[in-house]
PDB file of N, CA and C in Angstrom:
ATOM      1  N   UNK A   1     -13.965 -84.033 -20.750  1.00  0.00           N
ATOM      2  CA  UNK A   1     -12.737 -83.331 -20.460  1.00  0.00           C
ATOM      3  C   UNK A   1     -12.688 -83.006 -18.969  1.00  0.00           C
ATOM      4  N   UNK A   2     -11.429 -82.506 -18.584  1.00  0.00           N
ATOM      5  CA  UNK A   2     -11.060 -83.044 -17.148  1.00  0.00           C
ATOM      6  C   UNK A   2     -10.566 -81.344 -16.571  1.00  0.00           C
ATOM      7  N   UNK A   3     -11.287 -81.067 -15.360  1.00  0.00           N
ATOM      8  CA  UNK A   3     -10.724 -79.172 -14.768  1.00  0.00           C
ATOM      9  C   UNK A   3     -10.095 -80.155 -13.491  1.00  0.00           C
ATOM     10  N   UNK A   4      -8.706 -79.351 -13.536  1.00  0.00           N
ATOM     11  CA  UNK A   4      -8.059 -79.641 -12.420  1.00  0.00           C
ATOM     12  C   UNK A   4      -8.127 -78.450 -11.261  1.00  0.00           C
ATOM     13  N   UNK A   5      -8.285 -78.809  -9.994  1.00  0.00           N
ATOM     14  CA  UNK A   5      -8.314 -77.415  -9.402  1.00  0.00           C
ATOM     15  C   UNK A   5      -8.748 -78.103  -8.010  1.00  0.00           C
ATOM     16  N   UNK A   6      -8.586 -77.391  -6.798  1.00  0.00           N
ATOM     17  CA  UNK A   6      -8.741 -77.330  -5.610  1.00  0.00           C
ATOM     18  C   UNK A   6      -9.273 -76.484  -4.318  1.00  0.00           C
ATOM     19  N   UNK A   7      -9.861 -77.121  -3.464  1.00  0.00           N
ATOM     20  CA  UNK A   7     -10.968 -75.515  -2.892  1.00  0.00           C
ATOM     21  C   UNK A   7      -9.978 -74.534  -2.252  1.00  0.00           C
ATOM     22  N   UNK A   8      -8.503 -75.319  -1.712  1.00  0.00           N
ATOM     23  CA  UNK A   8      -7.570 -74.350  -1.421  1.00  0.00           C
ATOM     24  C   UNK A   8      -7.230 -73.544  -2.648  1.00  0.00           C
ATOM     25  N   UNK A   9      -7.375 -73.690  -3.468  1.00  0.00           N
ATOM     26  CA  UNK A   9      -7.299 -72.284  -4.590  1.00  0.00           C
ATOM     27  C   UNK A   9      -8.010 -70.804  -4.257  1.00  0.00           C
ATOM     28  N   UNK A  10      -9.273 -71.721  -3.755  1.00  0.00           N
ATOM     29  CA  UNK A  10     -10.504 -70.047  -3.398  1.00  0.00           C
ATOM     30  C   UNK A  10      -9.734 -69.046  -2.664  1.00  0.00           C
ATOM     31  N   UNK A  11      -8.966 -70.065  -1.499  1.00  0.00           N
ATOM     32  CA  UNK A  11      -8.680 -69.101  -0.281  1.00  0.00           C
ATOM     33  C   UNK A  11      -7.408 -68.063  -0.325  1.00  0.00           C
ATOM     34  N   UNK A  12      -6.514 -68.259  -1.788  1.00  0.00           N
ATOM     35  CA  UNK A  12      -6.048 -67.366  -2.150  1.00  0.00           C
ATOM     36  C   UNK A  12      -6.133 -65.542  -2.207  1.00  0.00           C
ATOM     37  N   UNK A  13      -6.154 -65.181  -1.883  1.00  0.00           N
ATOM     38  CA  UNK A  13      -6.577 -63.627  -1.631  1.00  0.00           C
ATOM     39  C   UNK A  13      -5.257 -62.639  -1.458  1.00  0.00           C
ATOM     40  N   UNK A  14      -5.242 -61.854  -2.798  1.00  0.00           N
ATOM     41  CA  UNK A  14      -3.892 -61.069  -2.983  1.00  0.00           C
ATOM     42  C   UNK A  14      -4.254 -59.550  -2.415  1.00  0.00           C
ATOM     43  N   UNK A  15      -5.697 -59.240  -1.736  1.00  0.00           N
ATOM     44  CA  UNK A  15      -5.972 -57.808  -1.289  1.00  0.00           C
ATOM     45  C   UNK A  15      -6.445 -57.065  -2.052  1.00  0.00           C
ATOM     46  N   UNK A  16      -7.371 -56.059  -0.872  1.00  0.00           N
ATOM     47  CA  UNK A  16      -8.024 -55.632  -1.513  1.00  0.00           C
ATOM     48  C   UNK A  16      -7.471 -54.599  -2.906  1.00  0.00           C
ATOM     49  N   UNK A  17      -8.298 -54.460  -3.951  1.00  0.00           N
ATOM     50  CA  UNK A  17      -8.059 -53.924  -5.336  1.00  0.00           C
ATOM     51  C   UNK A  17      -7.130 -54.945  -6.614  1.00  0.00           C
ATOM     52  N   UNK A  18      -6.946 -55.983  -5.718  1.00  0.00           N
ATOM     53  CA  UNK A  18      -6.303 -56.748  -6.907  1.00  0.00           C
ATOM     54  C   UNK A  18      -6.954 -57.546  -7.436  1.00  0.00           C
ATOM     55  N   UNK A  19      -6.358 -57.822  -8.775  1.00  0.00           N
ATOM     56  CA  UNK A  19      -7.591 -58.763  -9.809  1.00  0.00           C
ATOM     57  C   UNK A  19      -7.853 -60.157  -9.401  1.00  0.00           C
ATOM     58  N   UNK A  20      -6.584 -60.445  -8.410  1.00  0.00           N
ATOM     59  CA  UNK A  20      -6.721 -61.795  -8.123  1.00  0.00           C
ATOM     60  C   UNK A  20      -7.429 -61.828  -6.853  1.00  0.00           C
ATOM     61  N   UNK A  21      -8.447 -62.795  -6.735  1.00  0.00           N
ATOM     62  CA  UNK A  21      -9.782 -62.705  -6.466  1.00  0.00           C
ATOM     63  C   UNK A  21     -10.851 -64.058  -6.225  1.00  0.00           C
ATOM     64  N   UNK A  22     -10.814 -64.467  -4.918  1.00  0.00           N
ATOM     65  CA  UNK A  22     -11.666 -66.139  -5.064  1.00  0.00           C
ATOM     66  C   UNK A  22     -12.836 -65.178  -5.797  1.00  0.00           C
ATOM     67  N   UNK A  23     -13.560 -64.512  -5.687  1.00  0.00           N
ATOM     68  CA  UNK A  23     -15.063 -64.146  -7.159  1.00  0.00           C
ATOM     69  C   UNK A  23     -14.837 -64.552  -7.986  1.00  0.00           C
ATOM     70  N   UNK A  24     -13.377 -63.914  -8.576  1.00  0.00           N
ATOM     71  CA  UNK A  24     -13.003 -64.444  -9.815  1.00  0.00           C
ATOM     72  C   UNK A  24     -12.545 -65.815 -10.236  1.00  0.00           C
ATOM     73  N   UNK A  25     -12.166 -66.565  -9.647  1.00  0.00           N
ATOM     74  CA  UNK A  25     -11.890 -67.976  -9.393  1.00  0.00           C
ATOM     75  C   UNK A  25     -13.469 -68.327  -9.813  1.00  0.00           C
ATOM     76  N   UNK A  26     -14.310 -68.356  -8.628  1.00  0.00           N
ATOM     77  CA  UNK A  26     -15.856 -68.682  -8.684  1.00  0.00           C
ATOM     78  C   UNK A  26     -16.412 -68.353  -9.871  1.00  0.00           C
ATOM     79  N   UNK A  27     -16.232 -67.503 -10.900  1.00  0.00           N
ATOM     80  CA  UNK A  27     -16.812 -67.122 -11.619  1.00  0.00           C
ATOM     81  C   UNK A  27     -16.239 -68.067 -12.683  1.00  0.00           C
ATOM     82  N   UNK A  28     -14.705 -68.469 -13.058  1.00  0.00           N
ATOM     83  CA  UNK A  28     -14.064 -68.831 -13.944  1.00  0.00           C
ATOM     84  C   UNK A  28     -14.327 -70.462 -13.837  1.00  0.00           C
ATOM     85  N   UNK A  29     -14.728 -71.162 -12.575  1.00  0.00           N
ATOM     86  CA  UNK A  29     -14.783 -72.600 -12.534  1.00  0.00           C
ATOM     87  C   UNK A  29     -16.407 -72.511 -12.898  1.00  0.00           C
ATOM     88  N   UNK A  30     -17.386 -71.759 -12.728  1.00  0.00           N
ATOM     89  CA  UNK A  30     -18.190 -71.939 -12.802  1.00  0.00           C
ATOM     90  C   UNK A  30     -18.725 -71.750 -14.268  1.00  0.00           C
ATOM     91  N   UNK A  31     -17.876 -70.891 -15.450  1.00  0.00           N
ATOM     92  CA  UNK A  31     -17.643 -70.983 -16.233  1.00  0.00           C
ATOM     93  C   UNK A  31     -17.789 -72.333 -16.940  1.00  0.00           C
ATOM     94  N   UNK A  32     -16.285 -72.733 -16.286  1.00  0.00           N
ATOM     95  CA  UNK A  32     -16.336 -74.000 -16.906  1.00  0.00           C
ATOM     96  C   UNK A  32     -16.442 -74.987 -17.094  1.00  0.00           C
ATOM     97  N   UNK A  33     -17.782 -75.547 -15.906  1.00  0.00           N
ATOM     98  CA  UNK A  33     -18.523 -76.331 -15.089  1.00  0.00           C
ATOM     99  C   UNK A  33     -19.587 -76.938 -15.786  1.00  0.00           C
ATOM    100  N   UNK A  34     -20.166 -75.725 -16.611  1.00  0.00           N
ATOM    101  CA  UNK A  34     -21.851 -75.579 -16.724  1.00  0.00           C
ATOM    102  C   UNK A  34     -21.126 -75.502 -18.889  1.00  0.00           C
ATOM    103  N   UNK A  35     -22.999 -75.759 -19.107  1.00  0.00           N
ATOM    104  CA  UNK A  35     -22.781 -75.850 -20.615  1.00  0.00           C
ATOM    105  C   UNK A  35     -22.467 -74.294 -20.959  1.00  0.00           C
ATOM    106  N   UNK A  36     -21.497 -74.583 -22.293  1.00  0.00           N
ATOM    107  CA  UNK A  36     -21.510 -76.046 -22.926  1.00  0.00           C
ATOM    108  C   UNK A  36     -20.142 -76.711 -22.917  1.00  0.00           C
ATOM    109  N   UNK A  37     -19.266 -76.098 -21.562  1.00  0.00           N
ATOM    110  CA  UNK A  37     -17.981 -76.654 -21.488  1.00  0.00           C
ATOM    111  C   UNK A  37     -18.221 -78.115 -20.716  1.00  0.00           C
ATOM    112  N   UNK A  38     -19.395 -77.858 -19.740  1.00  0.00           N
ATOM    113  CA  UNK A  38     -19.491 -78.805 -19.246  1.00  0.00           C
ATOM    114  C   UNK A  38     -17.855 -79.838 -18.294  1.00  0.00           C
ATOM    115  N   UNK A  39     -17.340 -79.282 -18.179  1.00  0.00           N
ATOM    116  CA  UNK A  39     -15.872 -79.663 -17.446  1.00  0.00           C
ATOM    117  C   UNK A  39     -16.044 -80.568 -16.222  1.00  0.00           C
ATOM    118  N   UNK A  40     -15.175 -81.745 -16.566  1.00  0.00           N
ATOM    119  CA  UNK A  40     -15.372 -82.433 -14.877  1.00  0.00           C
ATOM    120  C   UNK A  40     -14.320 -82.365 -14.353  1.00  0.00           C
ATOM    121  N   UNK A  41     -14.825 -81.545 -13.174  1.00  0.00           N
ATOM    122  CA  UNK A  41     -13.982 -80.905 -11.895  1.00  0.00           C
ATOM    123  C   UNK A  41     -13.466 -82.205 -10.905  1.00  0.00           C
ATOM    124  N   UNK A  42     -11.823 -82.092 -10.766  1.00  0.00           N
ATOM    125  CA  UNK A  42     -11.228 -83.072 -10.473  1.00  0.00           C
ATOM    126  C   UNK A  42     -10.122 -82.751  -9.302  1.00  0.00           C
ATOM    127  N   UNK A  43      -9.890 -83.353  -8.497  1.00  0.00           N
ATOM    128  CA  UNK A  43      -9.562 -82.578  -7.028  1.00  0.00           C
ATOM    129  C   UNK A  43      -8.079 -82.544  -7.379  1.00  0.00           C
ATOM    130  N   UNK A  44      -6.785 -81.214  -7.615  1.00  0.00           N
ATOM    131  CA  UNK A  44      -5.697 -81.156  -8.200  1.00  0.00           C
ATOM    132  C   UNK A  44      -5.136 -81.452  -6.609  1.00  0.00           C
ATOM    133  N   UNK A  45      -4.239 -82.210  -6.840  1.00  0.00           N
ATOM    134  CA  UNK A  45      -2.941 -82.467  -5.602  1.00  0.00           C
ATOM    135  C   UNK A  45      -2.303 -81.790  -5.475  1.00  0.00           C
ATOM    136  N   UNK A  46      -1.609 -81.579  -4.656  1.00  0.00           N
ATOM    137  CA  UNK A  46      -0.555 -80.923  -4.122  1.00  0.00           C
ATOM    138  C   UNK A  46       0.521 -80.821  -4.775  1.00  0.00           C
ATOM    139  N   UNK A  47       1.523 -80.156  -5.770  1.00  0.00           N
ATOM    140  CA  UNK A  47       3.024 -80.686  -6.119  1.00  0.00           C
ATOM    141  C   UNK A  47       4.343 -80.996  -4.900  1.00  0.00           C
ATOM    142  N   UNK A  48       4.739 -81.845  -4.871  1.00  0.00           N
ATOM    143  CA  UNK A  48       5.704 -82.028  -3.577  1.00  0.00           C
ATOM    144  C   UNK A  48       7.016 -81.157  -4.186  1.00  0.00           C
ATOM    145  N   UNK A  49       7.731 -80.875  -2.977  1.00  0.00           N
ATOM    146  CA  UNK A  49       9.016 -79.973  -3.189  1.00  0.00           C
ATOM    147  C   UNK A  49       9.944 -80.659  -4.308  1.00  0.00           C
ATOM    148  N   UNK A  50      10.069 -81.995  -4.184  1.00  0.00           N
ATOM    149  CA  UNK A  50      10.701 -82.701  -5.149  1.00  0.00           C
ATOM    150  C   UNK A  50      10.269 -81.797  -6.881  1.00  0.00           C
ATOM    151  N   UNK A  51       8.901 -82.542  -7.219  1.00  0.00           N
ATOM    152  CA  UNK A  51       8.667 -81.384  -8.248  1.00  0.00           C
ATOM    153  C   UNK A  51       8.789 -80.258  -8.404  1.00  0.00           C
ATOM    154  N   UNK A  52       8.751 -79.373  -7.589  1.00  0.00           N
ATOM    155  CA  UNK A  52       8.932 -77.703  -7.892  1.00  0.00           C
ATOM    156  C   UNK A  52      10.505 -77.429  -8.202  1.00  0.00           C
ATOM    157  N   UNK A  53      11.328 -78.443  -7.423  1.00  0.00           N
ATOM    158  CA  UNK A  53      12.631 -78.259  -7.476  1.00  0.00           C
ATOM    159  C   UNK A  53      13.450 -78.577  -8.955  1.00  0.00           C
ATOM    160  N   UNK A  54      12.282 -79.424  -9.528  1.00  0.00           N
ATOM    161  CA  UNK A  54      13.019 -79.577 -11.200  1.00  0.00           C
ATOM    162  C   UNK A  54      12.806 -78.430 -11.951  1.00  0.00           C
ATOM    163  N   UNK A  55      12.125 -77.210 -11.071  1.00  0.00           N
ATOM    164  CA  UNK A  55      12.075 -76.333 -12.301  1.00  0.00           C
ATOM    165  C   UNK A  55      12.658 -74.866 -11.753  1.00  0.00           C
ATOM    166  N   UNK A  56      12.854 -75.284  -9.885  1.00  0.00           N
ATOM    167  CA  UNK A  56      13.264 -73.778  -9.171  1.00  0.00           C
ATOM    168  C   UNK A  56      14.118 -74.234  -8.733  1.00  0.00           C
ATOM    169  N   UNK A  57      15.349 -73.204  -8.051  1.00  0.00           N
ATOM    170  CA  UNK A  57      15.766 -73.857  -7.367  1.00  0.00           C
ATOM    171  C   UNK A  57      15.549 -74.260  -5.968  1.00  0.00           C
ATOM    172  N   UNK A  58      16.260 -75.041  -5.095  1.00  0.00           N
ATOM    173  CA  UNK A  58      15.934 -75.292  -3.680  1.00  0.00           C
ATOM    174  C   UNK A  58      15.811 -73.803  -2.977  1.00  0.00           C
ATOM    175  N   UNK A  59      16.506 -73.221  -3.020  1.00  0.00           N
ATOM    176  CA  UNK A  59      16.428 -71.977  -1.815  1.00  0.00           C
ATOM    177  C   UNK A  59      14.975 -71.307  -2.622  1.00  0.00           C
ATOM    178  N   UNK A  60      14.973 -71.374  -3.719  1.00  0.00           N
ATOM    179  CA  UNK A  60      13.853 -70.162  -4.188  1.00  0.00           C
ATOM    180  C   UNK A  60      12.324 -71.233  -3.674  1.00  0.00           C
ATOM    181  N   UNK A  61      12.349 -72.333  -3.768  1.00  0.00           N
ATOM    182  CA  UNK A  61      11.065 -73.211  -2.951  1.00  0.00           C
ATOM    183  C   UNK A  61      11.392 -72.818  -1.369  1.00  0.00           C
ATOM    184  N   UNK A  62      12.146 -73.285  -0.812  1.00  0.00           N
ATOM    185  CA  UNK A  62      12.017 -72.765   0.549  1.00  0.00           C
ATOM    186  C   UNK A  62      11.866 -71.466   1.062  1.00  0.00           C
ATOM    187  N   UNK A  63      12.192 -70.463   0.389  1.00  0.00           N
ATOM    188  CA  UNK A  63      11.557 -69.053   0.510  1.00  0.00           C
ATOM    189  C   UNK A  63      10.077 -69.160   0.465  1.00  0.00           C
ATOM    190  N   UNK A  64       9.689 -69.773  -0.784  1.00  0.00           N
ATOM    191  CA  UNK A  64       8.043 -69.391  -1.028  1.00  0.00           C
ATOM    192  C   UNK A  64       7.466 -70.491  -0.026  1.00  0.00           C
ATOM    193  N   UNK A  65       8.065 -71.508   0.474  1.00  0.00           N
ATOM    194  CA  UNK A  65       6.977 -72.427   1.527  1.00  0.00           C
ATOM    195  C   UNK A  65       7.184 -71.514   2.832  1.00  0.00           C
ATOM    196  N   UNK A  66       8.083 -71.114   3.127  1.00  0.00           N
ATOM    197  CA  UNK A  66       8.131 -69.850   4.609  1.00  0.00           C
ATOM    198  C   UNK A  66       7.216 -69.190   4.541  1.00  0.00           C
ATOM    199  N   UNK A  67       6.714 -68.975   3.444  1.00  0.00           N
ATOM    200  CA  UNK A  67       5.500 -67.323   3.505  1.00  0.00           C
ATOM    201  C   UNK A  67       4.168 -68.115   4.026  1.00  0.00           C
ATOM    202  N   UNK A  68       4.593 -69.239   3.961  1.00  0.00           N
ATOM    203  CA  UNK A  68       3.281 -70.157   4.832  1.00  0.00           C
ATOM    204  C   UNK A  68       2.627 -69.442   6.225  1.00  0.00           C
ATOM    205  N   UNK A  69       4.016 -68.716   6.616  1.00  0.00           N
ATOM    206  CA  UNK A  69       3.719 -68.616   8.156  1.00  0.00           C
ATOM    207  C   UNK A  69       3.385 -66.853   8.523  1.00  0.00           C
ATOM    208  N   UNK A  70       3.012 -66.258   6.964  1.00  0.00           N
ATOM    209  CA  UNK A  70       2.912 -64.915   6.677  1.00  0.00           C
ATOM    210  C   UNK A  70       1.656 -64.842   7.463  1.00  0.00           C
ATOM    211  N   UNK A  71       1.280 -64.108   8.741  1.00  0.00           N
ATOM    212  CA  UNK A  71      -0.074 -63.430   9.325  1.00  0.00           C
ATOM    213  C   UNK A  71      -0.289 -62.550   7.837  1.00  0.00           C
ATOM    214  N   UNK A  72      -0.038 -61.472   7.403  1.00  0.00           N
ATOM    215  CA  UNK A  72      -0.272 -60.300   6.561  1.00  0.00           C
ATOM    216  C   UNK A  72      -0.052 -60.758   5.100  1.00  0.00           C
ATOM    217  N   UNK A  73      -0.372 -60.108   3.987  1.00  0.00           N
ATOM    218  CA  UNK A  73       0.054 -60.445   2.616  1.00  0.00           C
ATOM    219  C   UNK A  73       1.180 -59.836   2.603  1.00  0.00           C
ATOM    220  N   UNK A  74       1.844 -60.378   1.646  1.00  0.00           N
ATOM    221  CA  UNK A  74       3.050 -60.012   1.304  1.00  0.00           C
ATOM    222  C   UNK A  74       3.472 -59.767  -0.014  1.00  0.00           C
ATOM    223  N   UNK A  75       4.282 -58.770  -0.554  1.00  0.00           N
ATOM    224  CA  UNK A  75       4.730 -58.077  -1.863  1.00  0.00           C
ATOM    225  C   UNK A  75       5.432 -58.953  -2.381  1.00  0.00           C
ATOM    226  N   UNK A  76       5.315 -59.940  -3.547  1.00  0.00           N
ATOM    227  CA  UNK A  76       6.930 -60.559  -3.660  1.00  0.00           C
ATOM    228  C   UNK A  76       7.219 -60.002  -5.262  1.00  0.00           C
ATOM    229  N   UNK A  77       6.564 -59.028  -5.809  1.00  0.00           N
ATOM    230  CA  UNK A  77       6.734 -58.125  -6.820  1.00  0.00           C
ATOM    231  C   UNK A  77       5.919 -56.728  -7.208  1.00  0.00           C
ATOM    232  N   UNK A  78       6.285 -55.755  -8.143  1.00  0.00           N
ATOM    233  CA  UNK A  78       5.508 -54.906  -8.137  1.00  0.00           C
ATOM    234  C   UNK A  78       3.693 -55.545  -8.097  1.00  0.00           C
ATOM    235  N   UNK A  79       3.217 -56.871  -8.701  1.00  0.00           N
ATOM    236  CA  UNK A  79       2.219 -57.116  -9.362  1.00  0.00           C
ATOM    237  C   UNK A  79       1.552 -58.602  -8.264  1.00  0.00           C
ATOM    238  N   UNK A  80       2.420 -58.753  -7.508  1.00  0.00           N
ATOM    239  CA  UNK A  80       2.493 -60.151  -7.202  1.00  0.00           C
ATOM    240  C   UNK A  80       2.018 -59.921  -5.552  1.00  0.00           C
ATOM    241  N   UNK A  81       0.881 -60.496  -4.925  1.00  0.00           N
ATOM    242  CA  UNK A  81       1.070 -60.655  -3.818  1.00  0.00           C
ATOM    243  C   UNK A  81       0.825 -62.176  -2.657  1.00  0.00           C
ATOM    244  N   UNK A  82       0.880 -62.386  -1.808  1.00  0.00           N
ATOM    245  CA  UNK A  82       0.630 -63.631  -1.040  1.00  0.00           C
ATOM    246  C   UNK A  82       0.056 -63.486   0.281  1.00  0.00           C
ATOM    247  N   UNK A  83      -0.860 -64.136   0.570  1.00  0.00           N
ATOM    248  CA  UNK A  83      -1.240 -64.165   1.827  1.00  0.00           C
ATOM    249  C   UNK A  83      -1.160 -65.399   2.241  1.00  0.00           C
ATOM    250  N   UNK A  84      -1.575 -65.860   3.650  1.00  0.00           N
ATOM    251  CA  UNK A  84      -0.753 -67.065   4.346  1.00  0.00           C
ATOM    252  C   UNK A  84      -1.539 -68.492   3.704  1.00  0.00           C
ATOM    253  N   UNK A  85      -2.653 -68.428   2.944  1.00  0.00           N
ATOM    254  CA  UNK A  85      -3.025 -69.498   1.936  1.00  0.00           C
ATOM    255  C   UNK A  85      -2.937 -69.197   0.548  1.00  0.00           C
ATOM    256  N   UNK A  86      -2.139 -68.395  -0.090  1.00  0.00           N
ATOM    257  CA  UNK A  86      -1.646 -68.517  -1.305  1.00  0.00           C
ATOM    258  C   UNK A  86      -0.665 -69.481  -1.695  1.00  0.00           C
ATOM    259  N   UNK A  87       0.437 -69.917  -0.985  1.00  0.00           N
ATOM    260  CA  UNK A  87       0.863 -71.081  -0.803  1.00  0.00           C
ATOM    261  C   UNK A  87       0.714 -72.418  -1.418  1.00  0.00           C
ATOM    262  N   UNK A  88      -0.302 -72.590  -0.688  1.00  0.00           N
ATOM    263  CA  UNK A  88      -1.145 -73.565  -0.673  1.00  0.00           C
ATOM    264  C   UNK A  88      -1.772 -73.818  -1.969  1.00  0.00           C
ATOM    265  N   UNK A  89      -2.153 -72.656  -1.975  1.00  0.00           N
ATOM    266  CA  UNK A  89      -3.577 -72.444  -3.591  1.00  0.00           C
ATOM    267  C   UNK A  89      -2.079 -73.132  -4.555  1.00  0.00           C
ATOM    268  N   UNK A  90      -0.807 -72.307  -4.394  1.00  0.00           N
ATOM    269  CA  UNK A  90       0.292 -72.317  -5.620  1.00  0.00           C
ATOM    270  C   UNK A  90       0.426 -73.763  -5.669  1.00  0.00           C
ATOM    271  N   UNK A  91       0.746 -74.759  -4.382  1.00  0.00           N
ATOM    272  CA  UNK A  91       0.778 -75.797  -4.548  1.00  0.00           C
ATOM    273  C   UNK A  91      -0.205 -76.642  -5.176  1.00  0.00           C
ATOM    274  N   UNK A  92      -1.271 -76.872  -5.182  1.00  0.00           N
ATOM    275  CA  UNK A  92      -2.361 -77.173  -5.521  1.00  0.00           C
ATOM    276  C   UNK A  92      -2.495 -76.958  -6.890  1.00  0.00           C
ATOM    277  N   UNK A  93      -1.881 -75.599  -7.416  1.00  0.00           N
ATOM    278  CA  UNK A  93      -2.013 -74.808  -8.968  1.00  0.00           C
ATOM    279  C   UNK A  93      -1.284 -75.575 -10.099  1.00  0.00           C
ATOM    280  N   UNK A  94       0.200 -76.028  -9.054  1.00  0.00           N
ATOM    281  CA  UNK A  94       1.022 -76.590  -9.948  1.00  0.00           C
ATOM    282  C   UNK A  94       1.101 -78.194 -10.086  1.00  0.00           C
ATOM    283  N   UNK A  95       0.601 -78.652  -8.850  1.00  0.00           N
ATOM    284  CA  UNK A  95       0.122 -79.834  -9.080  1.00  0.00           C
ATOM    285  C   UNK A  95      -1.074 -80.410  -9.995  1.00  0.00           C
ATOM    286  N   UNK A  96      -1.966 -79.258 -10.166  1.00  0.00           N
ATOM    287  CA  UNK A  96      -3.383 -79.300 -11.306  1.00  0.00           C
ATOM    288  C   UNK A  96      -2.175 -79.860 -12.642  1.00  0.00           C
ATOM    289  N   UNK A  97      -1.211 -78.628 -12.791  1.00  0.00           N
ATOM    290  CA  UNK A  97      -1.135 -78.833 -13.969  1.00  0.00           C
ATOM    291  C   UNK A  97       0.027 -80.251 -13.844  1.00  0.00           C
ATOM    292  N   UNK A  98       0.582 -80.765 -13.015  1.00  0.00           N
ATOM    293  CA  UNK A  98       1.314 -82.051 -13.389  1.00  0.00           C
ATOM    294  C   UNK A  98       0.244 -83.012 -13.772  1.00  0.00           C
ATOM    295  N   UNK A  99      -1.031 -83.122 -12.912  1.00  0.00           N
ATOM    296  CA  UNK A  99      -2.326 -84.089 -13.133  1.00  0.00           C
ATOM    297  C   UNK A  99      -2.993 -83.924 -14.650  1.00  0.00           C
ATOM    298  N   UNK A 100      -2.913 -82.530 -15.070  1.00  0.00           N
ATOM    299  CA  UNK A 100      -3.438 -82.649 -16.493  1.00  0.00           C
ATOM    300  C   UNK A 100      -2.452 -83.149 -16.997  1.00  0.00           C
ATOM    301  N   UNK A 101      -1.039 -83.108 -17.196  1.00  0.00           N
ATOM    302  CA  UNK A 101       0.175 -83.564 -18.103  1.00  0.00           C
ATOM    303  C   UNK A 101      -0.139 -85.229 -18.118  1.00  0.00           C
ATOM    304  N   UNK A 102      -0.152 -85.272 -16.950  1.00  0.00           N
ATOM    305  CA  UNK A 102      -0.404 -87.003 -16.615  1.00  0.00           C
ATOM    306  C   UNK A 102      -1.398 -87.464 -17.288  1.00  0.00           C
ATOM    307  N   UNK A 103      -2.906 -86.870 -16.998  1.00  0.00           N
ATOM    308  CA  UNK A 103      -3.651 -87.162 -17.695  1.00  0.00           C
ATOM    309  C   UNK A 103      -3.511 -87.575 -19.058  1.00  0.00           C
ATOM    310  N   UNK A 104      -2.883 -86.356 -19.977  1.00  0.00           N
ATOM    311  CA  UNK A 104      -2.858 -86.628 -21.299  1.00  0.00           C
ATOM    312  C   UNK A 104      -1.924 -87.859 -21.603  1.00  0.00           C
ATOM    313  N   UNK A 105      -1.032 -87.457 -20.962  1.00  0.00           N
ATOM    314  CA  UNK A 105      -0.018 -88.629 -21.044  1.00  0.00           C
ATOM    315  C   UNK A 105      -0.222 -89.714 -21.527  1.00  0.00           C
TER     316      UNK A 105
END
């Protein structure tokens, strides 16, 4: 069986006290790395704007690729935050999961 995922995921970091957490990342791939999931770790791509756009709309993707250029994290809900490689990690996140779809496919 096949873990989709990318090292730009680690560098995600929503600040301090939040659950979201490269440890926790590290802890969860490493999880599911080792027996008896044994998982083979598979480098997830990028989703291009084209894809995100079948499911958001255009302005709501070009908002979230701007925060690219965020120095500081940023609030984008009570629960939700971003720093200037969360982005990235998201791209990477949602492309994992087009590569597993494919996969099964």
């Amino acid at each position: 069986m096949l873990l989709y995922t990318h090292s730009l995921c680690l560098a995600h970091d929503a600040g301090s006290g939040h659950a979201e957490t490269p440890a926790r990342l590290h802890a969860v791939l490493a999880a599911l790395t080792t027996p008896p999931l044994n998982l083979v770790a598979r480098q997830a791509p990028a989703a291009t704007v084209e894809q995100l756009q079948r499911v958001h709309t255009a302005d709501h993707v070009a908002h979230m690729l701007r925060l690219t250029d965020t120095p500081e994290p940023v609030a984008l809900d009570a629960d939700t935050q971003a720093s200037r490689h969360s982005i990235a990690a998201a791209l990477h996140a949602a492309g994992a999961v087009l590569a597993a779809v494919n996969a099964v496919w």
